[in-house]
C-alpha atoms as a PDB file:
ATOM      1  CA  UNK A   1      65.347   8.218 -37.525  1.00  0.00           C
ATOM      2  CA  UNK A   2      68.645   8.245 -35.777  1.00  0.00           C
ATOM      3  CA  UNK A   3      70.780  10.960 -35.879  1.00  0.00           C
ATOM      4  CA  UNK A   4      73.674  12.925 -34.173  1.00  0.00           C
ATOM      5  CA  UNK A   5      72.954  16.434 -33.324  1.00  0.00           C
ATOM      6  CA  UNK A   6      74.739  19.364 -32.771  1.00  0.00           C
ATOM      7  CA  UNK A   7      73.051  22.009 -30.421  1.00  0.00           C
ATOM      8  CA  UNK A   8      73.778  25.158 -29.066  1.00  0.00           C
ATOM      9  CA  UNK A   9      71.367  27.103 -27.081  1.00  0.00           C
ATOM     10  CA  UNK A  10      72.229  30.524 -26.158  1.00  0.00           C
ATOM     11  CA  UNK A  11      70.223  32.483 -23.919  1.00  0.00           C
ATOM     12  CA  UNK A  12      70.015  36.125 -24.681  1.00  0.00           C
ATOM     13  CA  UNK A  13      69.236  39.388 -22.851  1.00  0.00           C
ATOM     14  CA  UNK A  14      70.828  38.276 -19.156  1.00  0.00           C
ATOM     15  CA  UNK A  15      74.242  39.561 -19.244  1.00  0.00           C
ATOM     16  CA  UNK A  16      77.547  38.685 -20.659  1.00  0.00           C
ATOM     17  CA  UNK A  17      77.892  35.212 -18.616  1.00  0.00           C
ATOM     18  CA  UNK A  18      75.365  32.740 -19.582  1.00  0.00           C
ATOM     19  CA  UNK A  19      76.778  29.878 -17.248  1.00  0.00           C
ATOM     20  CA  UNK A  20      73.881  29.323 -14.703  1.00  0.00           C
ATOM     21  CA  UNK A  21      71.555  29.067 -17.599  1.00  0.00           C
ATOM     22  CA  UNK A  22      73.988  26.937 -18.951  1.00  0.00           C
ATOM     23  CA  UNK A  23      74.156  24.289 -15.798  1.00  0.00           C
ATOM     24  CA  UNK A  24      70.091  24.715 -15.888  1.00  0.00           C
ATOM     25  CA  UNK A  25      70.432  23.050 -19.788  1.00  0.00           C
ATOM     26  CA  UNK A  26      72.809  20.480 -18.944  1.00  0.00           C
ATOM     27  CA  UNK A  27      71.249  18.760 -16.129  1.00  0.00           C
ATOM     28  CA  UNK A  28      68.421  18.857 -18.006  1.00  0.00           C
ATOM     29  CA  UNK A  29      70.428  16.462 -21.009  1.00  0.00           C
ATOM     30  CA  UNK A  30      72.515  14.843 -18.426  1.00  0.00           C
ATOM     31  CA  UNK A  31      69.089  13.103 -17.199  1.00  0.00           C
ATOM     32  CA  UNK A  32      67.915  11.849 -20.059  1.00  0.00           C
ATOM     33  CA  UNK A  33      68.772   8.708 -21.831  1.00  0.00           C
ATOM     34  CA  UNK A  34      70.455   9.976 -24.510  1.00  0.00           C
ATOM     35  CA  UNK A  35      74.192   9.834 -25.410  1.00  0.00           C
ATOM     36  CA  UNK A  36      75.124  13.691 -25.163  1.00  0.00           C
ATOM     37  CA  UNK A  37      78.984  14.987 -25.156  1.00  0.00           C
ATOM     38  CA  UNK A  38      79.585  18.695 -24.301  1.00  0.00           C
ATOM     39  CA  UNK A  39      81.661  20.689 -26.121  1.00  0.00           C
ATOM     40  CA  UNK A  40      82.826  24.306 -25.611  1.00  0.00           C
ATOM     41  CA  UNK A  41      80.333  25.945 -27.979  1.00  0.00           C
ATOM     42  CA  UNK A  42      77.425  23.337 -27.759  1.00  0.00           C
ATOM     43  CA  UNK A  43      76.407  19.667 -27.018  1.00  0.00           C
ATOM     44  CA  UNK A  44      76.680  16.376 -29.363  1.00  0.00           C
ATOM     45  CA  UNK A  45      73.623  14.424 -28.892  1.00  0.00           C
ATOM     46  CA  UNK A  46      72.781  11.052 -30.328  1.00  0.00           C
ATOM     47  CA  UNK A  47      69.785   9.249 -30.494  1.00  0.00           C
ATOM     48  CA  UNK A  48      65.954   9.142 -32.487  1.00  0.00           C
ATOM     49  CA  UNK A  49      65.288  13.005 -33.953  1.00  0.00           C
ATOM     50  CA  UNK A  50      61.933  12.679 -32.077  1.00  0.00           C
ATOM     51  CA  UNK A  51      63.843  12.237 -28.618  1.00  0.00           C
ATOM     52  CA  UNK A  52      66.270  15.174 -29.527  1.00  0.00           C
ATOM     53  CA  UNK A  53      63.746  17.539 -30.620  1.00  0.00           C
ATOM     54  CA  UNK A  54      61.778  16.625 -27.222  1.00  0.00           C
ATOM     55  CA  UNK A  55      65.006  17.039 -25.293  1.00  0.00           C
ATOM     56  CA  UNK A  56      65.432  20.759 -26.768  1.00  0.00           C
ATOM     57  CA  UNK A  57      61.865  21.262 -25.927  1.00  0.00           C
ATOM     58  CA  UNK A  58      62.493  20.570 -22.340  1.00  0.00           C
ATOM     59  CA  UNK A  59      65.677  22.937 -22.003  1.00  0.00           C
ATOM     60  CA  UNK A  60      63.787  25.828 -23.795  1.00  0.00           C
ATOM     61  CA  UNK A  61      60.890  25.225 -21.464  1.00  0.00           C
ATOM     62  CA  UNK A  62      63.168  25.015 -18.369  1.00  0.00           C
ATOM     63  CA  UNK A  63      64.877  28.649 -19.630  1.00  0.00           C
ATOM     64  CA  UNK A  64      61.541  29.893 -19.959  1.00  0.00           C
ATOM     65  CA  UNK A  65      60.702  28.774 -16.554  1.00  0.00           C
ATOM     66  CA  UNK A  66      63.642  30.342 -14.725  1.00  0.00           C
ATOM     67  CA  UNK A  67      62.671  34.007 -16.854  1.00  0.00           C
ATOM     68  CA  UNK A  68      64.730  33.559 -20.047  1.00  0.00           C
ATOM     69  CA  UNK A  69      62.882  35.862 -22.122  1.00  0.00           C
ATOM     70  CA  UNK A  70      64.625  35.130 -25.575  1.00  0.00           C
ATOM     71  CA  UNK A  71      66.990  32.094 -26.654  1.00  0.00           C
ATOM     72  CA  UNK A  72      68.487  31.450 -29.689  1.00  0.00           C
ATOM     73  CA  UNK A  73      69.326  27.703 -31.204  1.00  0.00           C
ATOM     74  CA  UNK A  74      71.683  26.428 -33.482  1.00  0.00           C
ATOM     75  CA  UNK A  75      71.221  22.775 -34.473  1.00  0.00           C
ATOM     76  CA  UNK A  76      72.457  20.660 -37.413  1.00  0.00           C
ATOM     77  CA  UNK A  77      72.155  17.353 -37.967  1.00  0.00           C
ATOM     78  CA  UNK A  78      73.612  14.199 -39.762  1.00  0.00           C
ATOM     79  CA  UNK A  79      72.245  11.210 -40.178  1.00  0.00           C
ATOM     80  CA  UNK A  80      73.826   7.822 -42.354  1.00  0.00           C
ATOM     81  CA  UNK A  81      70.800   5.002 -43.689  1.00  0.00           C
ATOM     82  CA  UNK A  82      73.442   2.645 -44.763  1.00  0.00           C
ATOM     83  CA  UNK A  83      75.115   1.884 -41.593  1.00  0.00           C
ATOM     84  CA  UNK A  84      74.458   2.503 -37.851  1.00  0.00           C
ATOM     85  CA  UNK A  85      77.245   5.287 -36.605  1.00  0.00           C
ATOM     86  CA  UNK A  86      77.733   6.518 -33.123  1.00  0.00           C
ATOM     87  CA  UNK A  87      79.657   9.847 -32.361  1.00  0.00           C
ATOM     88  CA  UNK A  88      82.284   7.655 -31.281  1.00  0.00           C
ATOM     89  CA  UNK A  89      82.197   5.630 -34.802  1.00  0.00           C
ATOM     90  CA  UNK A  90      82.636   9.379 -36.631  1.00  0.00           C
ATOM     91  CA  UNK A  91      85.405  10.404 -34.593  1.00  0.00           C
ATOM     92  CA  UNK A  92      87.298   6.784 -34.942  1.00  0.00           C
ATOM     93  CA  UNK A  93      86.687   7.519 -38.798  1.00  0.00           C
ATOM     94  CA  UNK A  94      88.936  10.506 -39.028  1.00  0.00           C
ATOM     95  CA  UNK A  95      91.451  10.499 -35.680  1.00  0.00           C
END
């Protein structure tokens, strides 16, 4: 199923700046295939739920590896079955 996401990951319990963990999360989606536009609270991702929710795997496993002890995720998601819309499509729909 295709879908555009909304994610934020915030990694708590390592001080009031969260920007190396951060860089650590968006290398991470700036390799993979997927369409992804940061934002200044989160990321816009598009692509197949499956890939996304692998994608989020990999950042929470890459926090993890560099001693992120607790994270916490906010993700919605829309999806449309009647036509194929990009994140560029929904913007073009109301700008």
């Amino acid at each position: 199923m295709k879908v555009v996401a909304d994610l934020c990951i915030v990694p708590m319990g390592v001080g009031p700046s969260v920007s190396p963990y951060v860089k650590e999360i968006k290398a991470i989606i700036d390799a993979s295939p997927l369409q992804a536009e940061m934002h200044a609270n989160g990321t816009n991702i598009e692509g197949e739920l499956s890939e996304i929710c692998a994608l989020i795997e990999a950042c929470e496993a890459r926090l993890s590896e560099v001693g992120v002890q607790r994270v916490f995720f906010t993700m919605a998601f829309s999806s449309r079955r009647d036509k194929a819309q990009t994140m560029a499509d929904k913007l073009k729909a109301v700008l």
